[in-house]
Protein backbone atom coordinates (compact mmCIF):
# COMPACT_ATOMS: atom_id res chain seq x y z
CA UNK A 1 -36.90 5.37 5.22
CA UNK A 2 -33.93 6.49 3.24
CA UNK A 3 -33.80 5.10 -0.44
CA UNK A 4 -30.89 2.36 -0.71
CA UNK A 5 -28.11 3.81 -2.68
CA UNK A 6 -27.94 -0.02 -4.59
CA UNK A 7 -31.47 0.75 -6.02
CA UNK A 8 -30.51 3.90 -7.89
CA UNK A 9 -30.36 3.38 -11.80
CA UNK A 10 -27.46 4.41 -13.35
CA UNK A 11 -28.21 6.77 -16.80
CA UNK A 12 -26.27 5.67 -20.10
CA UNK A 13 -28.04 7.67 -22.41
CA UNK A 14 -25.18 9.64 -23.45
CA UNK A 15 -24.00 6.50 -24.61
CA UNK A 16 -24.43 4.85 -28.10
CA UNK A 17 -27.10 1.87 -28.12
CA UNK A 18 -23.99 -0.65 -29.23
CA UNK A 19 -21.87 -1.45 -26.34
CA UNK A 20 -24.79 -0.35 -23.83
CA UNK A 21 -26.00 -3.72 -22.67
CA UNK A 22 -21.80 -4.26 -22.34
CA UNK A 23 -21.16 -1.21 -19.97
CA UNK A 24 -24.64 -1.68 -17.68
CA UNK A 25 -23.25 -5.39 -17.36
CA UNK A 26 -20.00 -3.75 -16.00
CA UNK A 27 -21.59 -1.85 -13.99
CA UNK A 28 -23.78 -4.67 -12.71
CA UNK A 29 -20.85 -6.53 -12.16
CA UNK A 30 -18.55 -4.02 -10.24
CA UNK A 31 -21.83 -3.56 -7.80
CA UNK A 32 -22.16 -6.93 -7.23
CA UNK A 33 -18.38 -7.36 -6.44
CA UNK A 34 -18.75 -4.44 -4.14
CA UNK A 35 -21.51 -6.20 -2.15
CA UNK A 36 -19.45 -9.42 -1.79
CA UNK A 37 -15.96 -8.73 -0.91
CA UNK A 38 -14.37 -7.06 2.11
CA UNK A 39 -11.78 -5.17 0.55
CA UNK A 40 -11.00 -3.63 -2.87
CA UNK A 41 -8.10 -1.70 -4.48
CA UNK A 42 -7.86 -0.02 -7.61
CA UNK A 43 -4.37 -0.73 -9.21
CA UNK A 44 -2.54 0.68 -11.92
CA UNK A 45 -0.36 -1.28 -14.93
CA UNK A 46 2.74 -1.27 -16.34
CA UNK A 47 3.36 -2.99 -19.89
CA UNK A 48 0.28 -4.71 -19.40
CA UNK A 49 0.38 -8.22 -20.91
CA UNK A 50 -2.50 -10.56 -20.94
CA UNK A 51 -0.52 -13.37 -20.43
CA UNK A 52 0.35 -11.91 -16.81
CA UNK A 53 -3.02 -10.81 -16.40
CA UNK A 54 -4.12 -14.44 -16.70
CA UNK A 55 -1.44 -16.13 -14.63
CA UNK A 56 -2.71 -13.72 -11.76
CA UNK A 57 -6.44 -14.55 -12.04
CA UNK A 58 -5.42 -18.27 -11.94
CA UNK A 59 -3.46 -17.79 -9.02
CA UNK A 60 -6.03 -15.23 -6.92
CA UNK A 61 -8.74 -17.58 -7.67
CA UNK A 62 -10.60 -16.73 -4.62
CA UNK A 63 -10.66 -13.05 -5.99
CA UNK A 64 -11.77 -11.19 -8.60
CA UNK A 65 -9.56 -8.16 -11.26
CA UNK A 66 -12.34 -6.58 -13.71
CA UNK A 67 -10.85 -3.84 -16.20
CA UNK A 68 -13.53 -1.42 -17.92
CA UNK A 69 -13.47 1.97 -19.34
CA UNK A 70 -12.99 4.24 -16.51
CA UNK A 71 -15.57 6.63 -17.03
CA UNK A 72 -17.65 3.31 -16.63
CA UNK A 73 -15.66 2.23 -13.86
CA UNK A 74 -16.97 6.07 -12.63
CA UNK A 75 -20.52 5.60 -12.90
CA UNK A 76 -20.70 2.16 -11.30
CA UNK A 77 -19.01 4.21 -8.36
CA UNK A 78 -20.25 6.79 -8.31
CA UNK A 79 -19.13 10.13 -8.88
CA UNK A 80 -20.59 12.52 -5.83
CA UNK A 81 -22.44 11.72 -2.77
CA UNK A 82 -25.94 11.29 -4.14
CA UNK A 83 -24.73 9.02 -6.86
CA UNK A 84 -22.34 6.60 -4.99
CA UNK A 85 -22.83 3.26 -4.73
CA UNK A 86 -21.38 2.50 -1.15
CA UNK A 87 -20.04 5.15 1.33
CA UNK A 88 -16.89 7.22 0.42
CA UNK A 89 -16.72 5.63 -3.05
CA UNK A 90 -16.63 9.07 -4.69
CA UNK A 91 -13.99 10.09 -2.60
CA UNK A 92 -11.59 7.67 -4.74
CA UNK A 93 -13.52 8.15 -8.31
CA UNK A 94 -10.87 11.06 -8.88
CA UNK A 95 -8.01 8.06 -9.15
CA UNK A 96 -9.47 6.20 -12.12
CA UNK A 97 -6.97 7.42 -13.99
CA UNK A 98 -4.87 5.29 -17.07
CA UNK A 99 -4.32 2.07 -17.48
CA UNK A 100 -5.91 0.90 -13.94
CA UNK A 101 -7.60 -2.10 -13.00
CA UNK A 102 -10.25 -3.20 -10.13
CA UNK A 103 -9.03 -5.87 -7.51
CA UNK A 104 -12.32 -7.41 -5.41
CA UNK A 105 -10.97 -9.78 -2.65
CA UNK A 106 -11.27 -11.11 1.13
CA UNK A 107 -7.52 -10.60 2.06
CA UNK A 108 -6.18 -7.74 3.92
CA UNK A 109 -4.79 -4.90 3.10
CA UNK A 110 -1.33 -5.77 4.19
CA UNK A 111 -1.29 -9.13 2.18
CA UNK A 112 -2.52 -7.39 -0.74
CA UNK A 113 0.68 -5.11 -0.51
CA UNK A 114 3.12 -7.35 0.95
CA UNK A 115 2.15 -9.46 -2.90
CA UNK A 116 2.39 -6.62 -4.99
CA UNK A 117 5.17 -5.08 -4.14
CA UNK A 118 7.54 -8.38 -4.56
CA UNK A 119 5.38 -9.07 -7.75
CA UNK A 120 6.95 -8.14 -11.62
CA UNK A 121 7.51 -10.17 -14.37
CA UNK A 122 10.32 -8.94 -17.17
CA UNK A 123 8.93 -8.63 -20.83
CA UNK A 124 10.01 -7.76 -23.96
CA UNK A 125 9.74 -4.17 -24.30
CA UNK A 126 7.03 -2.93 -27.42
CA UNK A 127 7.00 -0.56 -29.92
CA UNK A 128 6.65 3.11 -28.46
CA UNK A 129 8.59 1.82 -24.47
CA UNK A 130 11.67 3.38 -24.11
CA UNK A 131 14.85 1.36 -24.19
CA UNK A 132 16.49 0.92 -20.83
CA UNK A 133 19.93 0.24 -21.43
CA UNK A 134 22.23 0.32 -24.58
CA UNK A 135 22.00 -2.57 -26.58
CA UNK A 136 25.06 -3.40 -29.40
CA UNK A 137 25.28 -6.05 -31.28
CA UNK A 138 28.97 -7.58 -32.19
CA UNK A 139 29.76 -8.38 -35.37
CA UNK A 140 30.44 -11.91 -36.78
CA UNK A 141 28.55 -15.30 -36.90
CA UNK A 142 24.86 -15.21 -35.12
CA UNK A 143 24.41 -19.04 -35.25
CA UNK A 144 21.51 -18.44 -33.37
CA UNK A 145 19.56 -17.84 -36.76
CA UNK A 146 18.47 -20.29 -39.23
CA UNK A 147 19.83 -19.01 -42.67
CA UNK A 148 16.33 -18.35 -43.87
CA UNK A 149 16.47 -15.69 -41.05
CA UNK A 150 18.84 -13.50 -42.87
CA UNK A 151 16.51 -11.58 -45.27
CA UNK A 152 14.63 -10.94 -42.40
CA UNK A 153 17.63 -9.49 -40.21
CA UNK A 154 18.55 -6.80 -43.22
CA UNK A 155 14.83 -5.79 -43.63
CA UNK A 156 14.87 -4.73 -39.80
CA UNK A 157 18.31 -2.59 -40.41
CA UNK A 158 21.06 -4.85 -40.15
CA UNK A 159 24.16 -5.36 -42.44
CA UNK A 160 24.15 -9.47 -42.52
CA UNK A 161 25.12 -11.71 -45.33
CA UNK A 162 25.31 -15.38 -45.73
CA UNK A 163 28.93 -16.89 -44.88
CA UNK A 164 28.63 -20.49 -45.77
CA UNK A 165 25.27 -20.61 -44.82
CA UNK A 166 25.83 -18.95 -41.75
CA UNK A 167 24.33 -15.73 -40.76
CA UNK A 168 26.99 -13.30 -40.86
CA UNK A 169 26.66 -9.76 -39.09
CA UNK A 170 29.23 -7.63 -41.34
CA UNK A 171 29.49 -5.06 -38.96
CA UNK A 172 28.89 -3.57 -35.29
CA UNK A 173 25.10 -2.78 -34.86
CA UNK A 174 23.41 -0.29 -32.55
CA UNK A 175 20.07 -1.78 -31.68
CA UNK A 176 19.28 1.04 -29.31
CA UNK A 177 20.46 3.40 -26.80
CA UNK A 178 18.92 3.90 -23.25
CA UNK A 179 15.83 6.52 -23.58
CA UNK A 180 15.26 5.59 -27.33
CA UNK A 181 11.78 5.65 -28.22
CA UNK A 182 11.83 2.26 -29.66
CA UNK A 183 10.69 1.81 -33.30
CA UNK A 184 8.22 -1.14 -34.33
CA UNK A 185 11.51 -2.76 -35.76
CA UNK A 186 13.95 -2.32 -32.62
CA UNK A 187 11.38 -3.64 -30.54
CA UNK A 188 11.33 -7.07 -32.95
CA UNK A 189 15.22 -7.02 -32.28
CA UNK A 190 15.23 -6.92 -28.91
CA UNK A 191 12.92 -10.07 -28.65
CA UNK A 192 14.74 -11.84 -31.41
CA UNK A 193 18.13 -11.26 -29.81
CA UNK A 194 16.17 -12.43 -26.06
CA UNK A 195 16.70 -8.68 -24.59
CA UNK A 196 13.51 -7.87 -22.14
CA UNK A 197 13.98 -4.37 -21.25
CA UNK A 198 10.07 -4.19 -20.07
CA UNK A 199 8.76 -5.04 -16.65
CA UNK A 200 5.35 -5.68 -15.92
CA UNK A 201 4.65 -4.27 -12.46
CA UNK A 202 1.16 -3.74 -10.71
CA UNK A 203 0.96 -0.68 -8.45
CA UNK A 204 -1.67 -0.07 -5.94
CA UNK A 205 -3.05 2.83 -5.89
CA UNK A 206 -6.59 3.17 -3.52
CA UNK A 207 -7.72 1.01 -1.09
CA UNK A 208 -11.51 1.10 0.39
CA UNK A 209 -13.28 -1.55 2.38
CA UNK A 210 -16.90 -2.65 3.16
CA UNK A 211 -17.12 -0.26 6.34
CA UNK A 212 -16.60 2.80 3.88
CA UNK A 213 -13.21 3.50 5.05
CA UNK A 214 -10.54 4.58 2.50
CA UNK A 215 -7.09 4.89 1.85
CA UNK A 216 -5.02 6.54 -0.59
CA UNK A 217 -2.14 4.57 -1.02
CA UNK A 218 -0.25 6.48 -4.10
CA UNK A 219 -1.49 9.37 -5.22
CA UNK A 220 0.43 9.69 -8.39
CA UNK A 221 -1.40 10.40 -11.40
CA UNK A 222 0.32 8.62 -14.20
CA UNK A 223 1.00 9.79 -17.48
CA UNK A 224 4.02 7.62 -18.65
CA UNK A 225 2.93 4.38 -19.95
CA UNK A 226 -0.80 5.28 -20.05
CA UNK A 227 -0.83 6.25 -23.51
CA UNK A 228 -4.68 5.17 -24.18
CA UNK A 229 -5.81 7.02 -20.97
CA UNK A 230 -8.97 3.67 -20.38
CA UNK A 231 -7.68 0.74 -19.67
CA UNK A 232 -9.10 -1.67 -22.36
CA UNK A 233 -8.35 -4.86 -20.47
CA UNK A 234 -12.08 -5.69 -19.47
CA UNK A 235 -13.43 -6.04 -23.00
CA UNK A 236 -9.62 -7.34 -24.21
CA UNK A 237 -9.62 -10.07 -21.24
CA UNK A 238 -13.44 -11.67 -21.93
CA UNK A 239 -11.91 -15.27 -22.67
CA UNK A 240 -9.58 -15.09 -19.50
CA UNK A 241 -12.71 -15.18 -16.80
């Protein structure tokens, strides 16, 4: 009788002894997912938020998102033929690539789209996004601000003074231009003057379901807005299961 593929041990002894229990728990995990669900997508991230990332494990309750280290994500996979966990899983290994997360659930395909392609929620755009639109601020009274705001305001770059203990902008400002690379201190602009110019937007990427089949839904590789290359969410989101 042909050895189950679920009762091969997976090999971490490349990896350091801290963190090891973590990753064969991952690994544990993503199995046991795998054995439960129908269906299962691998889905990439844009401006991922944790706040979002919570909101949509509240509301796919009957479902399960897991984010690891990829090359984790890899193993618990498996990378060829003799190491896969479940049929065709290698066949999609080659996808785990940036800031991607694992989506276990029991509905289709075609809901699982329909949702994420209607699905974004606009942000405030962080240090290192790239501005999306021109952004100038007029000069004169920003009431908005509490006067103890002010030293603030000219610490981040802009020419404002007290007017009668109003906040006074002494002249135009240029908070960014579309394609800046925005700076730690832009980026604090942008929220304090309520400008989102971030989206955060879930892609799907691979599809695969309990019968082995498979289905590469976009094939793009992304670089933009995958700086870190792993997604860190798994170890980042512990409190949010």
């Amino acid at each position: 009788m042909p050895k189950s593929k679920r009762d091969r041990a997976v090999s971490l002894t490349a990896t350091k002894k801290k963190g090891l229990e973590f990753k064969q728990n991952l690994i544990s995990e993503i199995r046991e997912c795998l054995d439960t669900y129908d269906n299962f997508f691998i889905v990439s991230m844009f401006n991922q938020r944790n706040l979002f990332l919570k909101e949509l494990r509240q509301e796919w309750t009957d479902s399960k998102f897991l984010f690891g280290k990829n090359k984790v994500i890899a193993l618990a996979l498996g990378r060829d033929p003799e190491s896969e966990y479940k049929d065709n899983l290698n066949k999609i290994t080659p996808y785990l690539i940036g800031n991607i997360g694992l989506l276990f659930t029991n509905k289709t395909k075609e809901d699982v789209l329909n949702y994420f392609e209607s699905h974004e929620c606009p942000d405030y755009a962080r240090s290192g996004n790239i501005a999306t639109e021109d952004v100038t601020i007029q000069a004169g009274p920003l009431a908005q601000f509490q006067h103890t705001m002010e030293p603030q305001l000219r610490k981040l770059g802009m020419h404002t003074s007290l007017k009668k203990g109003i906040v006074t902008l002494d002249s135009d400002f240029v908070l960014c231009k579309k394609g800046d690379k925005l700076t730690p201190e832009q980026a604090r602009l942008l929220k304090l003057f309520e400008h989102m110019q971030a989206v955060f937007k879930i892609n799907v990427k691979v599809y695969w379901n309990k019968s082995g089949d498979y289905e590469i839904i976009d094939s793009t590789l992304e670089a933009e807005d995958n700086e870190n290359g792993d997604s860190q969410g798994y170890e980042s989101e512990q409190g949010l299961t």
